[in-house]
N, C-alpha and C. Protein backbone atom coordinates (compact mmCIF):
# COMPACT_ATOMS: atom_id res chain seq x y z
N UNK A 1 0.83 -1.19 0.00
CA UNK A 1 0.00 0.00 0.00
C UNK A 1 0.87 1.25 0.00
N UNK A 2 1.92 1.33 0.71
CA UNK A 2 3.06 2.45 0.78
C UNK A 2 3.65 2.60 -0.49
N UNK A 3 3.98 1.58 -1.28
CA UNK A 3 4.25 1.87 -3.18
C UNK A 3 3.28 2.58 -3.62
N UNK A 4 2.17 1.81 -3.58
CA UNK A 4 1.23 2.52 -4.05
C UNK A 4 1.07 4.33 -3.83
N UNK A 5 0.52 4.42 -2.68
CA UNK A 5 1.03 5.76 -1.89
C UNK A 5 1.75 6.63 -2.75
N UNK A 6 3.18 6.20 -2.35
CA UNK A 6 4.08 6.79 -2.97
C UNK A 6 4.36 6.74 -4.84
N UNK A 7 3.96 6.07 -5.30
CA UNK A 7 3.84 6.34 -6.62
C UNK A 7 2.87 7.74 -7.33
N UNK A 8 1.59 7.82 -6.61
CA UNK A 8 1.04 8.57 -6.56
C UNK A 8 1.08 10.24 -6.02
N UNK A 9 2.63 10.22 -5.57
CA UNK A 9 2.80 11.86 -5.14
C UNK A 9 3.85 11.79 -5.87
N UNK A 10 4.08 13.35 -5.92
CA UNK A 10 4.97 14.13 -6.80
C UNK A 10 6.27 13.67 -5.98
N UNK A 11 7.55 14.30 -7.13
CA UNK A 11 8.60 14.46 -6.21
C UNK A 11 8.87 15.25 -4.99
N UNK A 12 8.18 16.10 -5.05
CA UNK A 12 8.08 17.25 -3.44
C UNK A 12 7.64 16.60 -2.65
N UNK A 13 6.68 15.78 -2.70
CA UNK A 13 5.56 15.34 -2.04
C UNK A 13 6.55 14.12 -1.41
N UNK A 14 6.99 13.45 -2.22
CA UNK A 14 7.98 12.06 -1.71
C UNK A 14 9.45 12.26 -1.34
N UNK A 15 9.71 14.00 -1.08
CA UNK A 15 10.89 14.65 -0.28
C UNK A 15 10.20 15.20 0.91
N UNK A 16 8.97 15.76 0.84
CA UNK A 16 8.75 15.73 2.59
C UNK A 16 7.89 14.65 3.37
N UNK A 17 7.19 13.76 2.76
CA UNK A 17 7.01 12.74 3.12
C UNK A 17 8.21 12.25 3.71
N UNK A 18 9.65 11.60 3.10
CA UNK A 18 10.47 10.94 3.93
C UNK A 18 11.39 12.11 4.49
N UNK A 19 10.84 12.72 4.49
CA UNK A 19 11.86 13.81 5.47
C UNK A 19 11.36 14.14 7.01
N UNK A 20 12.27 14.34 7.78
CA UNK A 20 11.72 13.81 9.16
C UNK A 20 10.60 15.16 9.76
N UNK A 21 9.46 15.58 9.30
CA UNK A 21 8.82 16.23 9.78
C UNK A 21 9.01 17.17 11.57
N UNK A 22 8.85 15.93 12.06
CA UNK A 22 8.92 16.34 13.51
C UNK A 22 10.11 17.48 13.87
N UNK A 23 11.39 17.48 13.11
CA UNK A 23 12.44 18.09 13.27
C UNK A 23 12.63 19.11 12.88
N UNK A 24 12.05 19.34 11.56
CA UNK A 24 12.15 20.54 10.94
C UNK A 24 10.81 21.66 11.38
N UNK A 25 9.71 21.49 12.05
CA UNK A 25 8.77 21.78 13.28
C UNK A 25 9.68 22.14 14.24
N UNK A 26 10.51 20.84 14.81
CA UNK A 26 10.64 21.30 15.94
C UNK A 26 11.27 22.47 15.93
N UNK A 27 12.11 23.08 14.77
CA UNK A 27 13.38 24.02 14.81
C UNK A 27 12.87 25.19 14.28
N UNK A 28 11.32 25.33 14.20
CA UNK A 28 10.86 26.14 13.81
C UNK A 28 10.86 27.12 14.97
N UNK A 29 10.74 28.90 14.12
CA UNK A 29 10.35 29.42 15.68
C UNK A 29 8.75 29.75 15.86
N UNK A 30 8.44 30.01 17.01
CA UNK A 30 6.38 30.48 17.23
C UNK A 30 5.93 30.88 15.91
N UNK A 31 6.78 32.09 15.47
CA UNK A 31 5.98 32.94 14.52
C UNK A 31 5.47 31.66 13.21
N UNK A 32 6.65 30.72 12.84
CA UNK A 32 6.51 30.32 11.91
C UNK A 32 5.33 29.01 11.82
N UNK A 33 5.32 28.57 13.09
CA UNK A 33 4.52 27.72 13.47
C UNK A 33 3.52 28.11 13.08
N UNK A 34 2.86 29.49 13.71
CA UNK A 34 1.81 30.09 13.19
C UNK A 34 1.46 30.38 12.05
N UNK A 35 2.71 30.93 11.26
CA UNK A 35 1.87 30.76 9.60
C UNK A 35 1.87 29.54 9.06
N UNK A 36 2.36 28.05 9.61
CA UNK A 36 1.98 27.21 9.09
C UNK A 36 0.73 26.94 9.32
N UNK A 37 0.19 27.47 10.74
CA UNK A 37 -1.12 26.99 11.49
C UNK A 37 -2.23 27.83 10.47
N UNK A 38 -1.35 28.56 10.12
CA UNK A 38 -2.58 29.48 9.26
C UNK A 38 -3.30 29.41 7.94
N UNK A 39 -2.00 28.26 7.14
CA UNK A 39 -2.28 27.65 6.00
C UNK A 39 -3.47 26.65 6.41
N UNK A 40 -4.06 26.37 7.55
CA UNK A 40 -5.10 25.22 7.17
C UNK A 40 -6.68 26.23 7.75
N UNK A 41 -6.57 27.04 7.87
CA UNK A 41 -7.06 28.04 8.42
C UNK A 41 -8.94 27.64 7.73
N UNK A 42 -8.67 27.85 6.60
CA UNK A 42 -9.64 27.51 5.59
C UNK A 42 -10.01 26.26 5.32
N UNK A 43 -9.45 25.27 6.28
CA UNK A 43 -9.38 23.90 5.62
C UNK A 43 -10.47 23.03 6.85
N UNK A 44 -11.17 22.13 6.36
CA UNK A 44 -12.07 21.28 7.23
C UNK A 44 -11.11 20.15 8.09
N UNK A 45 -10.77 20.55 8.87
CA UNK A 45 -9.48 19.46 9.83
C UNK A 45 -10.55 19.34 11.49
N UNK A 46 -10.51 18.04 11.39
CA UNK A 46 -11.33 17.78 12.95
C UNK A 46 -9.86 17.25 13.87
N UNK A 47 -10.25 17.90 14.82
CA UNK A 47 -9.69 17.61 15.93
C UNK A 47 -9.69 16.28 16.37
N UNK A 48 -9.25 14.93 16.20
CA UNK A 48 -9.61 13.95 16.92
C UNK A 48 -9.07 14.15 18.42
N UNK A 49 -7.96 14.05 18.47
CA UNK A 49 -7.48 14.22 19.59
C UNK A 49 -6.82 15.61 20.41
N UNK A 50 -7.15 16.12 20.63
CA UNK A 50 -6.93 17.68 21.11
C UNK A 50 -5.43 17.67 22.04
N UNK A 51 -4.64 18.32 21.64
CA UNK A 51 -3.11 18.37 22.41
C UNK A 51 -3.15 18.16 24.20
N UNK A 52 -2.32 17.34 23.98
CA UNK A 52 -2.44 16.82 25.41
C UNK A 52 -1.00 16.45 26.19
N UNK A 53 -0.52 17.00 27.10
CA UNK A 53 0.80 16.66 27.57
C UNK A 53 1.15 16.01 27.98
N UNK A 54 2.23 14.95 28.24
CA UNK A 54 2.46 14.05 29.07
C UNK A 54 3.79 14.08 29.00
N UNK A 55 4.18 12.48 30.51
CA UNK A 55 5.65 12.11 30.14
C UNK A 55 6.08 11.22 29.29
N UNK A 56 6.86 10.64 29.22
CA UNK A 56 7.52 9.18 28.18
C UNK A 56 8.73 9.22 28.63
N UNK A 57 9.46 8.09 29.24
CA UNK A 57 10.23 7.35 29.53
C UNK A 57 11.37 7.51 28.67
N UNK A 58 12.52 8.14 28.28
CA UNK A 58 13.57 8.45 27.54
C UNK A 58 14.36 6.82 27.85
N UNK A 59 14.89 6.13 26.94
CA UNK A 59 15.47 5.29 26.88
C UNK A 59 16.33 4.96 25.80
N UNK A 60 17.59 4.53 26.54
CA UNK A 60 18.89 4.85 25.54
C UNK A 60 19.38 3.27 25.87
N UNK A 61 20.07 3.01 24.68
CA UNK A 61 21.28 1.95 25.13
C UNK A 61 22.59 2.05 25.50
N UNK A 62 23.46 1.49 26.00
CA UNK A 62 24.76 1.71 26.59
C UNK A 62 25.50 1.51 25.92
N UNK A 63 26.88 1.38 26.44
CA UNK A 63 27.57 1.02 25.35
C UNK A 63 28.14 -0.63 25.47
N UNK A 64 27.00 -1.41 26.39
CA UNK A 64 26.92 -2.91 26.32
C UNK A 64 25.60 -3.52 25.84
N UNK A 65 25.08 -2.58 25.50
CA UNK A 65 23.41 -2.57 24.35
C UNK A 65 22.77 -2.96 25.36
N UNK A 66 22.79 -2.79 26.25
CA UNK A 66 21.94 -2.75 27.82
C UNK A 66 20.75 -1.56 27.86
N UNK A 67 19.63 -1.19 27.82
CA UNK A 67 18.61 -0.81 27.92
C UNK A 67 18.73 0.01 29.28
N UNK A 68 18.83 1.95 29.16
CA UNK A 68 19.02 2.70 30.44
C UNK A 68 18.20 3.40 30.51
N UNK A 69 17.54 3.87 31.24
CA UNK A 69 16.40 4.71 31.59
C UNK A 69 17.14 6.20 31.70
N UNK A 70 17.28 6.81 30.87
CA UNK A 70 17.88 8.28 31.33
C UNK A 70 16.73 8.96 32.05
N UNK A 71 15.70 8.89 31.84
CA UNK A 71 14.62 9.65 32.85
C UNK A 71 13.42 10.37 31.45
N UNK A 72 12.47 11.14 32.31
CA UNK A 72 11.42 11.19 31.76
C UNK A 72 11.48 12.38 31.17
N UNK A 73 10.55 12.19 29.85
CA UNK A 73 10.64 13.73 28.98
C UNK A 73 9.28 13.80 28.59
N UNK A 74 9.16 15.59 28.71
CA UNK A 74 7.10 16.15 28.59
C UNK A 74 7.25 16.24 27.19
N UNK A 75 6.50 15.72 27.00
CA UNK A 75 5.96 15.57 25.13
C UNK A 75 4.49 16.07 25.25
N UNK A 76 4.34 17.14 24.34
CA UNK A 76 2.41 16.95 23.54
C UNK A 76 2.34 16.08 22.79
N UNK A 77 1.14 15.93 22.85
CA UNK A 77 0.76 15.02 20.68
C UNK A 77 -0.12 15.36 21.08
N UNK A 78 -0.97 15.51 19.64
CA UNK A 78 -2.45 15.87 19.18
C UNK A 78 -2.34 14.67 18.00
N UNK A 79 -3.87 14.39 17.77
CA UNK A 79 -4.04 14.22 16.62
C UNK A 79 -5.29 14.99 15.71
N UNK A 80 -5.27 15.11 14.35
CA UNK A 80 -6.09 16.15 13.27
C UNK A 80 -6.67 14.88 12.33
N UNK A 81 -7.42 15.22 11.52
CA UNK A 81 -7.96 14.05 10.50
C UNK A 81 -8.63 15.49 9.32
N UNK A 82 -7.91 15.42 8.00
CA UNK A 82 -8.23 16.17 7.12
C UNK A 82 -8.88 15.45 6.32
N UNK A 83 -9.99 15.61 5.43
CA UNK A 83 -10.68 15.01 4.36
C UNK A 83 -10.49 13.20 4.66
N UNK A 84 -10.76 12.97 5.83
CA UNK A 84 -10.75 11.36 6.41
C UNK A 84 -9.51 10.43 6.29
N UNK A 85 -8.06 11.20 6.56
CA UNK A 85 -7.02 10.92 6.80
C UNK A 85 -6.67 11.15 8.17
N UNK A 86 -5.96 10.26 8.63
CA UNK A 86 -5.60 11.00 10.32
C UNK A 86 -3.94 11.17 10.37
N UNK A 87 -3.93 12.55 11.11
CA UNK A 87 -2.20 12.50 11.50
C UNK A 87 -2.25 12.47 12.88
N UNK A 88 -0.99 12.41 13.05
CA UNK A 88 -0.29 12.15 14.22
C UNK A 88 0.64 13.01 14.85
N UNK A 89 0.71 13.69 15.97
CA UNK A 89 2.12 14.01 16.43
C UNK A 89 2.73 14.34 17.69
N UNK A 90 3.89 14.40 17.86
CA UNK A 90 4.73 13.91 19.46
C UNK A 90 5.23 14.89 19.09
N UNK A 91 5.29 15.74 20.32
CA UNK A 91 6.59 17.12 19.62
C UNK A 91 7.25 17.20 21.15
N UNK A 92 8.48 17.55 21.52
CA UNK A 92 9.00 18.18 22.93
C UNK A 92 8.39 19.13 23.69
N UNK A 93 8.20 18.63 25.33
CA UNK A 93 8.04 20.11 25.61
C UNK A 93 6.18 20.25 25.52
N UNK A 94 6.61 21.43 26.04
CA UNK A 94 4.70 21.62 26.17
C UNK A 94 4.27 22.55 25.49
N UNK A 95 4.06 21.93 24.60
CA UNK A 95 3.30 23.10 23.22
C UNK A 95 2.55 22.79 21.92
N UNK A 96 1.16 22.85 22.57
CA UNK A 96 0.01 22.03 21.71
C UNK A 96 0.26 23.09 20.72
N UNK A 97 0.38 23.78 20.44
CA UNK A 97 0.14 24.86 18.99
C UNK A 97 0.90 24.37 17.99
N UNK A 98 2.46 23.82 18.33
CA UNK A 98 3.58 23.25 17.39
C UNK A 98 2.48 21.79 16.91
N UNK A 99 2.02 20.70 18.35
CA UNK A 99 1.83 19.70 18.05
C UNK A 99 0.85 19.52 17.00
N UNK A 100 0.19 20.48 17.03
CA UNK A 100 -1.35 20.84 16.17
C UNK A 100 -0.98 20.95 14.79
N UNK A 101 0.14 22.16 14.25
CA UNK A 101 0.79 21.86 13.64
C UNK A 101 1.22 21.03 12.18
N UNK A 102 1.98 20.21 13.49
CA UNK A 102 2.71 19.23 13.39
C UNK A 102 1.40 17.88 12.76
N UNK A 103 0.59 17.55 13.45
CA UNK A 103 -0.31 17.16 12.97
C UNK A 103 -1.44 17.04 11.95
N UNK A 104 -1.56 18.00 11.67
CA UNK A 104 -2.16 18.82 10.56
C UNK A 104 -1.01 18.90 9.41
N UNK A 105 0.23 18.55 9.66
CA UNK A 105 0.98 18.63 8.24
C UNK A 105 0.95 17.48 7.78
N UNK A 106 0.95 16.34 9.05
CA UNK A 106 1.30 14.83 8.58
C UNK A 106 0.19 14.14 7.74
N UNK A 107 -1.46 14.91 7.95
CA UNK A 107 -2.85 14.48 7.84
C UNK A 107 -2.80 15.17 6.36
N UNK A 108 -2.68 16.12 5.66
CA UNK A 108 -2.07 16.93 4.57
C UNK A 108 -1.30 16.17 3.87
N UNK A 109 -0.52 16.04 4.28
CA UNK A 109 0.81 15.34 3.36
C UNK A 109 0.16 13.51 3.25
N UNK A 110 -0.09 13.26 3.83
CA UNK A 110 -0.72 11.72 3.79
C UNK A 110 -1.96 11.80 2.83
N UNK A 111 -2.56 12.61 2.16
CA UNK A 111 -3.77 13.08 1.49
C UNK A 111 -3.50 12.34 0.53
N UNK A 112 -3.84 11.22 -0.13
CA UNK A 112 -3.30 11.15 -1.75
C UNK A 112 -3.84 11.81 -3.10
N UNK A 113 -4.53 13.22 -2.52
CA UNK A 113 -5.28 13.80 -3.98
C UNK A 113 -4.09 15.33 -4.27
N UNK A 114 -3.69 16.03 -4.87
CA UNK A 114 -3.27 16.91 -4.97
C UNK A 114 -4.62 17.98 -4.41
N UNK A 115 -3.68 19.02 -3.68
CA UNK A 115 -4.47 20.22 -3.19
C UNK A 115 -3.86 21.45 -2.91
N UNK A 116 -4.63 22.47 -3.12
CA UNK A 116 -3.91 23.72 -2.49
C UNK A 116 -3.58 24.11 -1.89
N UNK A 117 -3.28 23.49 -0.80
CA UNK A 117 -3.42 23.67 1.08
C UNK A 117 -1.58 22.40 0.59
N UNK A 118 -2.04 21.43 0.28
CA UNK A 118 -0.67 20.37 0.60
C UNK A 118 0.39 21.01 -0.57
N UNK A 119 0.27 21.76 -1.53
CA UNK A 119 1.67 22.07 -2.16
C UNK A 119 1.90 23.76 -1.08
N UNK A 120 0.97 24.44 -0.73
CA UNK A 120 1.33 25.36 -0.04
C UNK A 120 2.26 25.28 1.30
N UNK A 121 1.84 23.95 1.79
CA UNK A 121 2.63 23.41 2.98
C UNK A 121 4.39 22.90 2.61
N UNK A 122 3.86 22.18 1.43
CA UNK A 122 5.39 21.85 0.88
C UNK A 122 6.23 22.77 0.36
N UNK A 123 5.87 23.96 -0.30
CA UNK A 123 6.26 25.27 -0.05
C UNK A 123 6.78 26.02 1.34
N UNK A 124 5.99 25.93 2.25
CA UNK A 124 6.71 26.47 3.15
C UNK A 124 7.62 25.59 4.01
N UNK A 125 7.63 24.17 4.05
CA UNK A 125 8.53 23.22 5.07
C UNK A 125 9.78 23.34 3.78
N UNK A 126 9.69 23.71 2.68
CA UNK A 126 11.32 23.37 1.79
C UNK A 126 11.78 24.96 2.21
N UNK A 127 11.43 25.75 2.43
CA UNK A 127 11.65 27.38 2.44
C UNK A 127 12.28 27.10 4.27
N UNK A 128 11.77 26.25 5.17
CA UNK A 128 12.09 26.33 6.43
C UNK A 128 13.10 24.95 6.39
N UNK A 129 13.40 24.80 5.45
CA UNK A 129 14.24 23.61 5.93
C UNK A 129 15.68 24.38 4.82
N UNK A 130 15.41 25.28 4.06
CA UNK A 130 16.77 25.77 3.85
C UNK A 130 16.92 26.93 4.72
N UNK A 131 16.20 27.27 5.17
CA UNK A 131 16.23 28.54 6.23
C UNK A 131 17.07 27.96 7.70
N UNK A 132 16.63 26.66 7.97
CA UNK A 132 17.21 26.02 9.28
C UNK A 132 18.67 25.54 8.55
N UNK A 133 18.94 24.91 7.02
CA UNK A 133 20.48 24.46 7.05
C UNK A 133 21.48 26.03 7.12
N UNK A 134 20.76 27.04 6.52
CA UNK A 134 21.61 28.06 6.26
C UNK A 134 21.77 28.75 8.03
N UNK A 135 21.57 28.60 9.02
CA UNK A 135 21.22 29.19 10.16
C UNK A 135 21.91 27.91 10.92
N UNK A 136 22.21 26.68 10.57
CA UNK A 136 22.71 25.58 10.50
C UNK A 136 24.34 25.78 10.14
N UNK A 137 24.47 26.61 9.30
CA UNK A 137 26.25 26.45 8.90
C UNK A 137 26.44 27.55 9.34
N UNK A 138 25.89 28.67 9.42
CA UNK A 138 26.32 29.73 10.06
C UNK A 138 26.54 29.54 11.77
N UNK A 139 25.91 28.82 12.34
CA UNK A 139 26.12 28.75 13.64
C UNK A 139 27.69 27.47 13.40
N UNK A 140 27.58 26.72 12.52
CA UNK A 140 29.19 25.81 12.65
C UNK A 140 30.24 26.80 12.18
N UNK A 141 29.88 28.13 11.73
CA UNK A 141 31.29 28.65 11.43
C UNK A 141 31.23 29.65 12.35
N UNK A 142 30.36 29.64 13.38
CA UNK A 142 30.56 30.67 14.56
C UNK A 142 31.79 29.41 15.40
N UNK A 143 30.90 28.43 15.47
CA UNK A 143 32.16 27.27 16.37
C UNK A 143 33.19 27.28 15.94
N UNK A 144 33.23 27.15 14.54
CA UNK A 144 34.79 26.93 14.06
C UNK A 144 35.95 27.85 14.04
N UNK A 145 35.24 28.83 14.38
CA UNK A 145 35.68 30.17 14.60
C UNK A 145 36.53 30.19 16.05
N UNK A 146 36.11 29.74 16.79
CA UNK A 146 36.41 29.34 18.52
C UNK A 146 37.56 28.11 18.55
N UNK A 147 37.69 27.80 17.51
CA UNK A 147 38.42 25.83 17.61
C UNK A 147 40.07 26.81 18.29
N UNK A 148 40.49 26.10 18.91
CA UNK A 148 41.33 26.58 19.86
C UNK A 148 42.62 25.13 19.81
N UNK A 149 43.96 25.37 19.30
CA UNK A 149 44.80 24.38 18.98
C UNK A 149 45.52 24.38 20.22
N UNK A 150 46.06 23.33 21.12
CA UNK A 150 46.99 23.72 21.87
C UNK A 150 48.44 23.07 21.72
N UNK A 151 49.26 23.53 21.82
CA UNK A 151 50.21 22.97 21.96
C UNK A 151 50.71 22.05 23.22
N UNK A 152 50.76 21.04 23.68
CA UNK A 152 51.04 20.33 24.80
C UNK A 152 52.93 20.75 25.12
N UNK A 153 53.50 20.29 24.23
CA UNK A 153 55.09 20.89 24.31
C UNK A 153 55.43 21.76 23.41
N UNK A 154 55.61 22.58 23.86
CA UNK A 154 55.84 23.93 23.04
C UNK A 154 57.29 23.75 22.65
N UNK A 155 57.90 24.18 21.86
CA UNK A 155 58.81 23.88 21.17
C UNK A 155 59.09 22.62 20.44
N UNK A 156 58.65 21.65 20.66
CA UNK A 156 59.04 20.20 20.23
C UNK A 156 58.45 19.68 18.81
């Protein structure tokens, strides 16, 4: 069914599909959240599940692939259902507006009909995802800027 799916969207469509949504949200700032929130503004999206906070159990492996509990982290998720698709989403932190979002892009993008609302979205997540690499290398050439050599024996 996922071939299928995917045969049926464009190339944009099958670059933010496998592109990690949640991340490029998360690195968004308020304002932008909001004009994404604003692209569905016009759009029939039901609320299934209304943003809701909780914890979840952070769990890492070691470096003997041993299973560690680093401790607990506040996540929202909401879920949205556009034209009888449902999304999903987990975002950091306590902030149903991102998760809403966030949800509403995944329910959009999962749509398999072309629409005005889902290339407008893919428009703005490719515009915020070169906006985050370029804000991305500029902050590594602030670091690289700092790289600090030492000499242990000076003269030698």
């Amino acid at each position: 069914m996922a071939t299928v799916f995917m045969s049926l969207m464009s190339e944009k469509e099958k670059h933010m599909a496998t592109k990690d949504m949640t991340m490029l949200i998360a690195g968004m700032d308020d304002q932008r959240v909001e004009q994404l929130l604003e692209l569905f503004s016009n759009e029939e999206l039901m609320i299934s599940m209304p943003p809701r906070v909780g914890l979840l159990m952070q769990t890492v492996k070691d470096c003997f692939e041993t299973d560690f509990h680093l401790g607990e982290v506040l996540v929202t998720e909401a879920s949205v259902c556009f034209r009888g698709v449902e999304g999903y989403a987990m975002v950091l932190g306590e902030s149903p507006r991102r998760a809403l979002a966030r949800a509403a892009s995944d329910a959009v993008l999962r749509f398999n009909q072309k629409t005005e609302v889902k290339s407008r979205l893919i428009d703005l997540l490719e515009l915020e995802e070169v906006l985050q690499s370029k804000q991305q290398a500029e902050n590594a050439a602030l670091v690289a800027a700092t790289k600090v050599s030492f000499d242990l024996m000076a003269g030698a």
